[in-house]
Protein backbone atom coordinates (compact mmCIF):
# COMPACT_ATOMS: atom_id res chain seq x y z
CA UNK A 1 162.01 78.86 -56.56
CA UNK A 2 158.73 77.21 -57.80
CA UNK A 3 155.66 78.59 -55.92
CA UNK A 4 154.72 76.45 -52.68
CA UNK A 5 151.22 74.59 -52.81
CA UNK A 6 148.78 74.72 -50.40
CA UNK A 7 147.57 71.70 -49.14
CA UNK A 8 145.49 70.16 -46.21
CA UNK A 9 148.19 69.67 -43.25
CA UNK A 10 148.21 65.59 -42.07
CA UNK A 11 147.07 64.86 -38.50
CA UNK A 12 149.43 64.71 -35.53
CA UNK A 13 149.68 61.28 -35.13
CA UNK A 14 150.83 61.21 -38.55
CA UNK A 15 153.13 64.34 -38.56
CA UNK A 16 154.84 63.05 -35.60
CA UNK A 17 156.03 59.88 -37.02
CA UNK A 18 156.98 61.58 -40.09
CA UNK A 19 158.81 63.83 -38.52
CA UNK A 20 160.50 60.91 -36.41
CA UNK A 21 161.24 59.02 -39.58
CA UNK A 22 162.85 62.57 -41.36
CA UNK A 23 164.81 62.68 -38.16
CA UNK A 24 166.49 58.78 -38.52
CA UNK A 25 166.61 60.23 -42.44
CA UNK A 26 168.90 63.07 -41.39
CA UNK A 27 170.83 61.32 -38.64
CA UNK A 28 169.18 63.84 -36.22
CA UNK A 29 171.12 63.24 -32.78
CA UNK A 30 168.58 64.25 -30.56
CA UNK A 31 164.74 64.02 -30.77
CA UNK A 32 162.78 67.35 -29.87
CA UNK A 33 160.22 67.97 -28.08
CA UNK A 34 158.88 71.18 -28.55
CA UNK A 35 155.88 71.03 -30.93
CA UNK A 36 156.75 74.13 -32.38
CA UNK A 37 160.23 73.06 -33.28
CA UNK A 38 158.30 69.45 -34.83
CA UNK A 39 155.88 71.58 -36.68
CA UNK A 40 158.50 74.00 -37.96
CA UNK A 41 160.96 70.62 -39.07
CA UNK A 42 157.39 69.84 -41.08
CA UNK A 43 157.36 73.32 -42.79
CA UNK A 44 160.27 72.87 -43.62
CA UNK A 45 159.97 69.68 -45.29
CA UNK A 46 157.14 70.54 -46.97
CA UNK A 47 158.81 73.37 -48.73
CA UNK A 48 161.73 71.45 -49.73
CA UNK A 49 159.12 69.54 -52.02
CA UNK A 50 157.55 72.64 -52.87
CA UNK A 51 154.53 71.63 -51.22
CA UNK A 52 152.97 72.49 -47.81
CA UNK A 53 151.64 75.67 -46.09
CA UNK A 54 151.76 79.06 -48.70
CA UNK A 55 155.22 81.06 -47.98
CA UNK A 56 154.64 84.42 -46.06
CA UNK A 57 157.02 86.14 -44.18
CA UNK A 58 155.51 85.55 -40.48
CA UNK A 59 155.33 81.92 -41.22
CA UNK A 60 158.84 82.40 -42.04
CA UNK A 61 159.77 84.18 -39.00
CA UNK A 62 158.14 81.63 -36.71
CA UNK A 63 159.75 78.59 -38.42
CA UNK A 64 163.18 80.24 -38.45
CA UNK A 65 162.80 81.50 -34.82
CA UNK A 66 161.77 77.40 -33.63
CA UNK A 67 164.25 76.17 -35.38
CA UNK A 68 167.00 78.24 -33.56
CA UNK A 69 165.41 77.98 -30.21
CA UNK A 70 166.04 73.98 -31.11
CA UNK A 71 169.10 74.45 -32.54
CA UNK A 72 169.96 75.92 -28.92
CA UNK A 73 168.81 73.22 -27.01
CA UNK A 74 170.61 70.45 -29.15
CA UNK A 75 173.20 71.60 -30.82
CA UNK A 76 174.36 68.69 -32.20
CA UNK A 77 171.45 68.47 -34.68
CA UNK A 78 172.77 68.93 -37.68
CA UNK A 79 169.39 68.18 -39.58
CA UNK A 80 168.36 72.01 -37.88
CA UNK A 81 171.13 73.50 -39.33
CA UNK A 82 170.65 72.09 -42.68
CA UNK A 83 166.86 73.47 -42.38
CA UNK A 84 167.94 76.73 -41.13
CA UNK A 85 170.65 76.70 -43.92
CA UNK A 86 167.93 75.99 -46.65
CA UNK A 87 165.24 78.80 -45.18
CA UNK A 88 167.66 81.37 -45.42
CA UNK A 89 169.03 80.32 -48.96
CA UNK A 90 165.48 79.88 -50.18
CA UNK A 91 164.39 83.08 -49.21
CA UNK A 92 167.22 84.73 -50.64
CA UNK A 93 166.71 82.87 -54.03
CA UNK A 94 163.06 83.96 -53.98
CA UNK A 95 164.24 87.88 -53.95
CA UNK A 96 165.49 87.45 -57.53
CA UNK A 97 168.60 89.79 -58.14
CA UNK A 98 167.66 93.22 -56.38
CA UNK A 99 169.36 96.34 -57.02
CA UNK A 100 173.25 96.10 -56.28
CA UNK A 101 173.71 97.70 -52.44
CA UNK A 102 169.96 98.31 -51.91
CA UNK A 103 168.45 98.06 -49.07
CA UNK A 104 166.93 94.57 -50.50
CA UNK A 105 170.68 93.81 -51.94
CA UNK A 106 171.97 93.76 -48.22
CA UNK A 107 169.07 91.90 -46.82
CA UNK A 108 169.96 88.75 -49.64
CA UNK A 109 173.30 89.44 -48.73
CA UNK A 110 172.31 88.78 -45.13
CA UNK A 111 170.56 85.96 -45.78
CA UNK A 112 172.95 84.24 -47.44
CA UNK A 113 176.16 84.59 -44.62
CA UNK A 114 173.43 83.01 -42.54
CA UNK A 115 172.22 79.81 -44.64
CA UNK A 116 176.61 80.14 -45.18
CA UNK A 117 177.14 79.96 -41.18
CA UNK A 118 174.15 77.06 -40.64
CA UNK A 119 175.32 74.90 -43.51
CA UNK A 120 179.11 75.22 -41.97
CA UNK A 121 177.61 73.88 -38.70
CA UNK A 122 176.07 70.86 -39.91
CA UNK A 123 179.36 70.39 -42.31
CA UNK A 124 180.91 69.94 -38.75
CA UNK A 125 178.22 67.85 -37.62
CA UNK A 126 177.82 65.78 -40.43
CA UNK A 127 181.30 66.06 -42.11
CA UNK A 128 180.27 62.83 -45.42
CA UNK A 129 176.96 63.99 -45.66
CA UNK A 130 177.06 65.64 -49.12
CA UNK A 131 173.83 68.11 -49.11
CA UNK A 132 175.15 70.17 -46.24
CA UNK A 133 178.15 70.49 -48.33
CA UNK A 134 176.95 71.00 -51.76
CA UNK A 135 174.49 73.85 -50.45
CA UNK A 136 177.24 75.65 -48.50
CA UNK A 137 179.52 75.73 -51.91
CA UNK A 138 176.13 77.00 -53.49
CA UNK A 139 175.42 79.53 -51.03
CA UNK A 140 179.16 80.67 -51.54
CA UNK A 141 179.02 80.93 -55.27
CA UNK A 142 175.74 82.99 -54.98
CA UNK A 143 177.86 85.47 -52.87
CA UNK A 144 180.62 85.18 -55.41
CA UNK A 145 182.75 83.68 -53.22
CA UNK A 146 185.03 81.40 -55.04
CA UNK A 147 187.60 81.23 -51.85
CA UNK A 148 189.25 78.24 -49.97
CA UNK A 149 185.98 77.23 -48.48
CA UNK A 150 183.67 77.45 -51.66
CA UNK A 151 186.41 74.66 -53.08
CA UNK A 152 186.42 72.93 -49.86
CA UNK A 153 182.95 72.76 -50.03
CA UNK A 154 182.55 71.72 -53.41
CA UNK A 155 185.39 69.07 -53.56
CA UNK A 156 183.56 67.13 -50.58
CA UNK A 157 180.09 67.50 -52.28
CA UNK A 158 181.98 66.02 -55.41
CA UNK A 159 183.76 63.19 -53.32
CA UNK A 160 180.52 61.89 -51.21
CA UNK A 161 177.53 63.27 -53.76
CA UNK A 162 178.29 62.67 -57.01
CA UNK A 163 176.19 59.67 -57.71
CA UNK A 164 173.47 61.77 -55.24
CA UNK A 165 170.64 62.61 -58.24
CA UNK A 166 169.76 65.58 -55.48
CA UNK A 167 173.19 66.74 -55.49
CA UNK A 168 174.62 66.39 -59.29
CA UNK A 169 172.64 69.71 -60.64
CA UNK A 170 174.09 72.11 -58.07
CA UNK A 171 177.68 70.49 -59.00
CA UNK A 172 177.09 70.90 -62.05
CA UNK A 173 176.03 74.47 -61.60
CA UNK A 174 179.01 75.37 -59.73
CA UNK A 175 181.44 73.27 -62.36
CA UNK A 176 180.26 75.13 -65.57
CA UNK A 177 180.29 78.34 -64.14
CA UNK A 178 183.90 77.71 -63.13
CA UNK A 179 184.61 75.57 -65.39
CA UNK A 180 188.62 77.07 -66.52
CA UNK A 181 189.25 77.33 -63.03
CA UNK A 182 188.51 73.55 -61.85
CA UNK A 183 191.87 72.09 -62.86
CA UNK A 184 191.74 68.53 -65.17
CA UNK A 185 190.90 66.33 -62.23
CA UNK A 186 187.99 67.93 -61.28
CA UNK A 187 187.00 68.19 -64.70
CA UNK A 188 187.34 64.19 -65.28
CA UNK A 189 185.48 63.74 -62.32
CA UNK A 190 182.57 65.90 -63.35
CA UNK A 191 182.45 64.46 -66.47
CA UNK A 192 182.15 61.12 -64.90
CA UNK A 193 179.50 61.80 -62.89
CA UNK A 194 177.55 62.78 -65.71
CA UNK A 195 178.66 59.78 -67.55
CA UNK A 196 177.37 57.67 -64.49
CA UNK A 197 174.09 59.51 -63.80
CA UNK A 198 170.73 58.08 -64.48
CA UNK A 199 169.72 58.46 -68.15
CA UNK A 200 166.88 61.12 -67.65
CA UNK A 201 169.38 62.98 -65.20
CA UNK A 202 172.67 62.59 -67.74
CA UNK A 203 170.29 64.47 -70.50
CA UNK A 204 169.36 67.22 -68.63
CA UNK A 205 172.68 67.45 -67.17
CA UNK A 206 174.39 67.47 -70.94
CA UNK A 207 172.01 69.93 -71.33
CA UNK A 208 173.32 72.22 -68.77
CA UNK A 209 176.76 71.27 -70.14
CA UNK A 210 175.74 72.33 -74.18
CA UNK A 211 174.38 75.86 -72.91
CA UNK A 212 177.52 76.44 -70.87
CA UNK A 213 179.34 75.79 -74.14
CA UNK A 214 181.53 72.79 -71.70
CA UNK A 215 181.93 69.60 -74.19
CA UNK A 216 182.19 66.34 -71.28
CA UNK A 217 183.97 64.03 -73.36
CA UNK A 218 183.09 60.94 -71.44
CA UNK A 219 179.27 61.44 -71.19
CA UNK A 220 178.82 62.98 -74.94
CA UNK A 221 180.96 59.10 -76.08
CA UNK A 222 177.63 57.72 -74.84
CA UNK A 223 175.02 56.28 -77.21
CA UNK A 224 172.56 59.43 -77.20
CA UNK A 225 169.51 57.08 -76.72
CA UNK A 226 171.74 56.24 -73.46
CA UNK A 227 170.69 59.81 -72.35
CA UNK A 228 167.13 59.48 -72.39
C-alpha cells in the first residue's frame, strides 16, 4: 500500500454531505447517526484514495471499533462491511510477508479471516455489487485459499465487474496467478475484458499478462497503438 497523505480535514457541513452522498454511492440502507461512525466512514474513504489522516494503529483501532458498533446497530449496511472488509485487508497488506507462523504471521492471518468474514456479509447484502466480491476472492487468494468460495467469489466479480476499471486489476491478479486452473471459459472471458478495457487500462493490464508469461489472444489481435 502507497503511504497515506496528510491533509487538512474538510468542515462538518461538508463531511456530512459527503458522507451522505458516499452512502447513496454504496447503497447504504440506513443513515447513521453517530458522529463517530460518520467520521470513521470518512477515514475510511480517505484511505481508499490514499489520502486523509496519517495511518497509526490507534486511529485504526478507533475507526475499526465505530465501524462495528455501526455495523451493530444496522446491520444491513453493507457499505460498513465493505469498510471493515478493506481496514482489515489493508492493514494486513501493509505488514508485507512476515515470518511464516510468527507471531506477526498469525496476526495477518487474523486479519485477513476478518476482512474474509466482512466482505462475505456485504456479498449477502449486496449480492451484484462486484467490489465486495472481487475483494473477498482477493482476500482468499492472499490466504491461499483457492476453495469453492475463492471461485465463487471470483466468478461473480468476473460476471458483474469486468468492465469495472476498479475491479479488472485484482481479476486479473487472481486470473494469472491461476491461470491453468481457470478452465477455457474463464480464460475467454478474461481475455475479453482486457480486450474491452479502456486503452491506458488494456496496456497495463497486457502488461500484467506479458510478466505472467499468459499470451490473451483477443487483446494482443489489437492494434498496439489501441493499447495506449
Amino acid at each position: 500500500m502507497t503511504p497515506w497523505r496528510r491533509v487538512v480535514a474538510a468542515g462538518t457541513g461538508v463531511l456530512l454531505l459527503a458522507l451522505g452522498a458516499l452512502s447513496l454511492r454504496y447503497g447504504g440502507s440506513a443513515a447513521l447517526s453517530d458522529a463517530g461512525a460518520l467520521r470513521a466512514q470518512w477515514v475510511v474513504s480517505e484511505w481508499r484514495a490514499e489520502r486523509g489522516p496519517a495511518f497509526n494503529p490507534e486511529l485504526w483501532l478507533q475507526t475499526r471499533d465505530s465501524l462495528n458498533r455501526a455495523a451493530a446497530t444496522t446491520p444491513d449496511n453493507a457499505h460498513l462491511f465493505d469498510d471493515l472488509g478493506f481496514m482489515h485487508a489493508a492493514r494486513a497488506q501493509g505488514m508485507g510477508e512476515p515470518e511464516p507462523n510468527s507471531s506477526a504471521w498469525v496476526y495477518k492471518q487474523t486479519l485477513l479471516v476478518q476482512s474474509i468474514e466482512s466482505y462475505r456479509a456485504a456479498t449477502r447484502l449486496r449480492p451484484t455489487f462486484p467490489y465486495s466480491w472481487v475483494y473477498l476472492a482477493l482476500a482468499k487468494h492472499q490466504m491461499g485459499e483457492q476453495d469453492a468460495e475463492f471461485w465463487l467469489a471470483f466468478d461473480k466479480a468476473l460476471r458483474f465487474g469486468r468492465h469495472e476499471a476498479g475491479v479488472q486489476p485484482a481479476l486479473a491478479e487472481m486470473a494469472l496467478a491461476h491461470w491453468r486452473a481457470l478452465g477455457a471459459q474463464r480464460q475467454q472471458l478474461v481475455d475479453e475484458m482486457v480486450a474491452t478495457a479502456q486503452p491506458a487500462q488494456r496496456h497495463r493490464l497486457m502488461g500484467q499478462a506479458a510478466r505472467s508469461g499468459v499470451v490473451l489472444p483477443k487483446a494482443a489481435a489489437l492494434p498496439i497503438n489501441a493499447a495506449l
